[in-house]
Protein backbone atom coordinates (compact mmCIF):
# COMPACT_ATOMS: atom_id res chain seq x y z
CA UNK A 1 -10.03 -19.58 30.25
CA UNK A 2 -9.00 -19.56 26.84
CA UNK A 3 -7.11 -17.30 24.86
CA UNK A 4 -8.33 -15.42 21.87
CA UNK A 5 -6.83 -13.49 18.94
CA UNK A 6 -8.85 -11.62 16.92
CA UNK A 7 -7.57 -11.37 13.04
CA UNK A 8 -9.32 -7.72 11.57
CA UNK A 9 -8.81 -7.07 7.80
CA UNK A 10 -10.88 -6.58 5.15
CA UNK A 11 -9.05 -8.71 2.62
CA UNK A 12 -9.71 -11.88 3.02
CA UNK A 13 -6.19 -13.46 2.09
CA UNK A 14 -4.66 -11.50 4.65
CA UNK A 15 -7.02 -12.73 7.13
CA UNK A 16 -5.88 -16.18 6.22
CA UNK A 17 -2.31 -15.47 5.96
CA UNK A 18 -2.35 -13.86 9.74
CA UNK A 19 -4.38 -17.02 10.80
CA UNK A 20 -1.87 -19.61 8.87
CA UNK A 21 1.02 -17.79 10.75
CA UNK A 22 -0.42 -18.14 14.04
CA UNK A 23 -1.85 -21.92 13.55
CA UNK A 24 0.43 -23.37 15.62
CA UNK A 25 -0.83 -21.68 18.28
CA UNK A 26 -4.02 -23.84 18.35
CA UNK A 27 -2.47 -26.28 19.73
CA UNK A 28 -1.97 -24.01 22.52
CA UNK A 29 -5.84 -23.83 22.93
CA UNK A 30 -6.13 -20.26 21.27
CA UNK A 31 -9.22 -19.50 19.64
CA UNK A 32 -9.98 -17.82 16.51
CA UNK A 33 -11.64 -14.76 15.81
CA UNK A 34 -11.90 -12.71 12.50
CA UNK A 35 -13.79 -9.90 11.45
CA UNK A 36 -13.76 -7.90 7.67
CA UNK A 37 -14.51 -4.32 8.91
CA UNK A 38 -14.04 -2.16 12.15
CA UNK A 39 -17.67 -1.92 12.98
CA UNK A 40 -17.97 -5.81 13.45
CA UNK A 41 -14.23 -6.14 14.88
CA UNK A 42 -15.73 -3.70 17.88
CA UNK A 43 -18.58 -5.46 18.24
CA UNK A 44 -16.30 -8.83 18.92
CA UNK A 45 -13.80 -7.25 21.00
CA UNK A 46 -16.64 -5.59 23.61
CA UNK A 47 -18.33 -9.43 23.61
CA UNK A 48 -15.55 -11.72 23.38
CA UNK A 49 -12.73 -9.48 24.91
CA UNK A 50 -9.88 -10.72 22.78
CA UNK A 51 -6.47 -11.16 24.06
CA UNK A 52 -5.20 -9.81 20.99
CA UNK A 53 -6.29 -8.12 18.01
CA UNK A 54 -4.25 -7.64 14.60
CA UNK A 55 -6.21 -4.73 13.24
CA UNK A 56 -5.93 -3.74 9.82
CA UNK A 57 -5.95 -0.02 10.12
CA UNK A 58 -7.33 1.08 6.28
CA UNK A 59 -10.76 -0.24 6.12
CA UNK A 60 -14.54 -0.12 5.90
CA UNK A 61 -17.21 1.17 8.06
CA UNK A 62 -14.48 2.53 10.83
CA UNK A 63 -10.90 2.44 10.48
CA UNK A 64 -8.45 1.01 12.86
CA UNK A 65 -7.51 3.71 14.47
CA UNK A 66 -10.91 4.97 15.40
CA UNK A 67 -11.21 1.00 16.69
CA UNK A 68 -8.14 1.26 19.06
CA UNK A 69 -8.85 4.60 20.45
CA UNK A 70 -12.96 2.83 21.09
CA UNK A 71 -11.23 0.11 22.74
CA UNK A 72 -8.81 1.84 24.30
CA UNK A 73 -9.90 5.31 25.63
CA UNK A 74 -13.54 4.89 25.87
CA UNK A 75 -14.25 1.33 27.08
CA UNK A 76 -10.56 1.37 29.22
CA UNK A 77 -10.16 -1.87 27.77
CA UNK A 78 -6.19 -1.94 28.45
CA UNK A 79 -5.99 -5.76 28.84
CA UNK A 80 -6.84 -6.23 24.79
CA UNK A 81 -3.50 -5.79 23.41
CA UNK A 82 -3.78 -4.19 20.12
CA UNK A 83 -1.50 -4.56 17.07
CA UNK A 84 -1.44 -2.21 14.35
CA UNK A 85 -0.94 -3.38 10.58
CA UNK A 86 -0.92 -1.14 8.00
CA UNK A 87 0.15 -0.49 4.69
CA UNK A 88 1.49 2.89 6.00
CA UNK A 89 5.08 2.94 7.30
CA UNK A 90 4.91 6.69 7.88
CA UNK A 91 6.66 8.35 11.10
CA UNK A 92 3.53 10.30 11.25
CA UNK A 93 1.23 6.73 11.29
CA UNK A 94 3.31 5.22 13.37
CA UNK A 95 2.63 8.76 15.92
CA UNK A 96 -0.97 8.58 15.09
CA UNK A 97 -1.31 4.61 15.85
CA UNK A 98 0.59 5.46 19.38
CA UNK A 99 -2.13 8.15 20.58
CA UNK A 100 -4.72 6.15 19.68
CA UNK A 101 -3.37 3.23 22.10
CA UNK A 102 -2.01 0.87 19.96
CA UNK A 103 0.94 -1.69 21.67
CA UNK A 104 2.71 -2.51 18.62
CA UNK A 105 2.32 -0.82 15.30
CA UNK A 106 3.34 -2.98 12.49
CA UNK A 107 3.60 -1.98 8.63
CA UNK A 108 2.58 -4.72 5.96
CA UNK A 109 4.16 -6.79 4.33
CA UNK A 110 4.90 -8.02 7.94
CA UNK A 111 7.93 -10.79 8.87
CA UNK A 112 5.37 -13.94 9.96
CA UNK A 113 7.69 -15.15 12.41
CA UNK A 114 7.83 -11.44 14.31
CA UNK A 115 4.03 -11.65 13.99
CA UNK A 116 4.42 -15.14 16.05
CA UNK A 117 6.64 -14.75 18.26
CA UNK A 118 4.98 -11.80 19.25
CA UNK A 119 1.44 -13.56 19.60
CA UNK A 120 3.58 -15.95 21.84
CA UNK A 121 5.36 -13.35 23.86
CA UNK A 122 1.88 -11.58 24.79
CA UNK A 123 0.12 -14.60 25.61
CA UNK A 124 2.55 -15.66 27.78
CA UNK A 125 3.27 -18.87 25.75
CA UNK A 126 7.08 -19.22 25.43
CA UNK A 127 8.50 -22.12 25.10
């Protein structure tokens, strides 16, 4: 079966810059997935059940958060491993991304080479 990240943002560079970082990893036989708002990014993760999702948390139609807690505390979809990125570094973000289920919470701008290795680590691709 193959493995799929899902890239959620609603700017369009960052999309590419997340996908750019993590191009190596098609190699690997990891597909693809992107999506500009939260309605659409729930939508993909209920049909195509992502392995993991980078999810913007500041954008239209439904926020991230609201996203992760769908995904996480009403369709017990534990196996999606969700990663956080936001603009907001706060304590109190960081809190609010935790009770909502997040795995990692990361703040932008965001170290690409964390963001891959981290990709790698969940997928259970090291090297």
């Amino acid at each position: 079966m193959s493995k799929k990240i899902l890239i959620v943002d609603d700017e369009a560079h960052i999309r590419m810059l997340i996908e750019q970082t993590l191009e190596d990893l098609e190699d690997e036989g990891v597909e693809f997935l992107t999506a500009d708002n939260g309605q659409s990014a729930l939508e993909l993760i209920q049909s195509e059940k992502p392995n993991i999702v980078f999810l913007d948390v500041m954008m239209p139609k439904m926020n991230g958060m609201d996203v992760c807690k769908k995904v996480k505390q009403d369709l017990k979809m534990d196996d999606v491993f969700i990663i956080l990125l936001t603009a907001k570094g706060q304590e109190i973000d960081r809190q609010k991304g935790q009770e909502v289920g997040a795995n990692i919470y990361m703040t932008k701008p965001f170290d690409p080479e964390v963001l891959l290795n981290k990709a790698i680590q969940v997928l259970g691709l090291e090297k």
